[in-house]
Protein backbone atom coordinates (compact mmCIF):
# COMPACT_ATOMS: atom_id res chain seq x y z
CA UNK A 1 11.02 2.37 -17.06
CA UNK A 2 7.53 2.26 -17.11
CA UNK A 3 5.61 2.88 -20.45
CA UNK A 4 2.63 2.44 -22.44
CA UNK A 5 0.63 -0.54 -23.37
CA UNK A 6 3.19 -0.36 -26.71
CA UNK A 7 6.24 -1.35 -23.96
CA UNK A 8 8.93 -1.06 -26.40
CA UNK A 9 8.03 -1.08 -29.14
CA UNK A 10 6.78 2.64 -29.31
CA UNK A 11 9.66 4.91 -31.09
CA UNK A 12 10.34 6.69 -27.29
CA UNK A 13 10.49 3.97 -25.83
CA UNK A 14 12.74 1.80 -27.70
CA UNK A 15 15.06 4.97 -27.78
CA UNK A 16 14.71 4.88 -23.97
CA UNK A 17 15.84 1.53 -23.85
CA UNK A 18 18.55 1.83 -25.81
CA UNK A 19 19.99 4.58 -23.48
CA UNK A 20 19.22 2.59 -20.43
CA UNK A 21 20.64 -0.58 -21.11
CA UNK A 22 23.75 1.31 -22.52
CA UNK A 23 23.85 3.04 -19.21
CA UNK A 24 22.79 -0.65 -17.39
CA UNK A 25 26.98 -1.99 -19.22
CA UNK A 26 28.67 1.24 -18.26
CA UNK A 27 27.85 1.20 -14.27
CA UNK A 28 26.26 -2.04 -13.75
CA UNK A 29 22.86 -0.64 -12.75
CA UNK A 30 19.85 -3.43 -12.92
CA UNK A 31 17.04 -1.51 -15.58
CA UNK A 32 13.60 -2.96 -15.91
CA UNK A 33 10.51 -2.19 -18.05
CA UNK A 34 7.13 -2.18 -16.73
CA UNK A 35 3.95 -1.68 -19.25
CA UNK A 36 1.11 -0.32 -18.05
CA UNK A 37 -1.46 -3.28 -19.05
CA UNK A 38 -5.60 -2.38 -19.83
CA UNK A 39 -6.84 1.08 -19.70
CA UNK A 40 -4.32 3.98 -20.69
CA UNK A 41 -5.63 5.89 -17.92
CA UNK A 42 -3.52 7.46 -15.07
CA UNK A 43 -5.81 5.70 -12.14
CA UNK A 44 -4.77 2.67 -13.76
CA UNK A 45 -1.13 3.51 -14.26
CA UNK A 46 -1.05 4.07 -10.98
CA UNK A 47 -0.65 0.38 -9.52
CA UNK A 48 2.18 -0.20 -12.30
CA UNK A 49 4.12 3.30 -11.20
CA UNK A 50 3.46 2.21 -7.51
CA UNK A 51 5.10 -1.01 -8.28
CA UNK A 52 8.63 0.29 -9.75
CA UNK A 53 8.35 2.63 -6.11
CA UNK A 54 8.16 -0.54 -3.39
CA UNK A 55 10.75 -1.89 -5.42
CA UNK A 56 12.82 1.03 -4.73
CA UNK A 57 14.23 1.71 -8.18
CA UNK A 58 16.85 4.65 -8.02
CA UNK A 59 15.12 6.29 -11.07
CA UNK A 60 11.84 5.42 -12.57
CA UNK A 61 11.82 6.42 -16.48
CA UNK A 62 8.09 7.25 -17.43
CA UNK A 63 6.94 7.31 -21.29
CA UNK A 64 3.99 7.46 -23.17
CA UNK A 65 0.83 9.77 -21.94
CA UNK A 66 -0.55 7.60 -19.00
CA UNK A 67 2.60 6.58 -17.75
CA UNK A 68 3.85 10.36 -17.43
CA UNK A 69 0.48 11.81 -15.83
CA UNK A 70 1.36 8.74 -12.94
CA UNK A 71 4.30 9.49 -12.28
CA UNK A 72 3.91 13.50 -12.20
CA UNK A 73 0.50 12.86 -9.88
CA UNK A 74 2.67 10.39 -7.67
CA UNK A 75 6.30 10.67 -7.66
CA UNK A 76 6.33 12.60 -3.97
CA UNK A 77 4.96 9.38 -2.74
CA UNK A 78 8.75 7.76 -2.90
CA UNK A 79 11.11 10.79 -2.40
CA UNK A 80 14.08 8.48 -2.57
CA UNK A 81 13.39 8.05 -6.21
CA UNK A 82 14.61 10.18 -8.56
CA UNK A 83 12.31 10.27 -11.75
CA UNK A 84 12.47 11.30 -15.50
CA UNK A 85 9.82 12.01 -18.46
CA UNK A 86 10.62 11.38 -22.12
CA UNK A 87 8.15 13.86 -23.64
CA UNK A 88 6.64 16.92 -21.75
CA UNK A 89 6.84 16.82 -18.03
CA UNK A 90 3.18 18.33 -16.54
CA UNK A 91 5.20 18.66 -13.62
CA UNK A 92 8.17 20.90 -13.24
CA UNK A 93 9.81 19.17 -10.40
CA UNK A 94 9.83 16.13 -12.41
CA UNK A 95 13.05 16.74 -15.48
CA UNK A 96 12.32 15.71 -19.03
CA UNK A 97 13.97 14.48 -22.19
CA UNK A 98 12.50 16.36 -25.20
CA UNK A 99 11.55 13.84 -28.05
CA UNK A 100 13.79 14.13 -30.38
CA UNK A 101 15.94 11.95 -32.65
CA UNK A 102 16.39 8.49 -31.56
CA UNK A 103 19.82 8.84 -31.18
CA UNK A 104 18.98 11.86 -28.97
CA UNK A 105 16.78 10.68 -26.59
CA UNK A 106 18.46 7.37 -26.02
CA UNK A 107 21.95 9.47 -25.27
CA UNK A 108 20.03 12.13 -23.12
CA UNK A 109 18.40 8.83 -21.32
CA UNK A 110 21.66 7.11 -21.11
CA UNK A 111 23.56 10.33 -19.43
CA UNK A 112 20.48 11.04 -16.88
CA UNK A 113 20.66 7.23 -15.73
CA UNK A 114 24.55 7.03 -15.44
CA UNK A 115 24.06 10.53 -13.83
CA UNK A 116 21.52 8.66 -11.29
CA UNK A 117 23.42 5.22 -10.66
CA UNK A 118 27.04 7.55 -9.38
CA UNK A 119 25.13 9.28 -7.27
């Protein structure tokens, strides 16, 4: 997951989280969390999204405003990957989670993960 300079501790993310590490005890998957440190600027999102893509993560979770405008500007770059917003996606081909209810977002999250880790 890659988020804001608030990591978890913004309400999305932590619902994100939640999902992911319930998702992590069901199949096994490894999840991480990346932050996007400094400016909360897409250019410089960029080297923290590019990260999570040599590392060849099956699914790359992106929330808060920076992290989202990465991922929809870059995700073609690693077309094994398959990605997710929590929020609005600016980029059709890339599926989102509308922001909800915690509980919602962290069982949407959840589903979409164990959804990526069977396949």
């Amino acid at each position: 997951m890659l988020t804001d300079d608030r990591g978890l501790a913004g309400p999305e993310a932590a619902a994100s989280w939640a999902g992911m590490q319930r998702a992590s005890l069901a199949t096994s998957i490894k999840v991480q969390h990346l932050a996007v440190v400094g400016e909360q600027t897409s250019e410089n999102a960029e080297g923290f999204f590019n990260t999570l893509g040599v590392q060849h993560c099956r699914m790359v979770v992106a929330v808060g405003k920076a992290p989202i405008a990465t991922l929809a500007k870059g995700h073609r770059r690693f077309p094994d990957t398959q990605y997710l917003v929590v929020g609005v996606s600016p980029d059709p081909a890339v599926p989102a989670v509308a922001v909800g209810s915690t509980d919602a977002v962290a069982s949407e999250v959840e589903r979409r993960v164990t959804a990526a880790a069977s396949s």
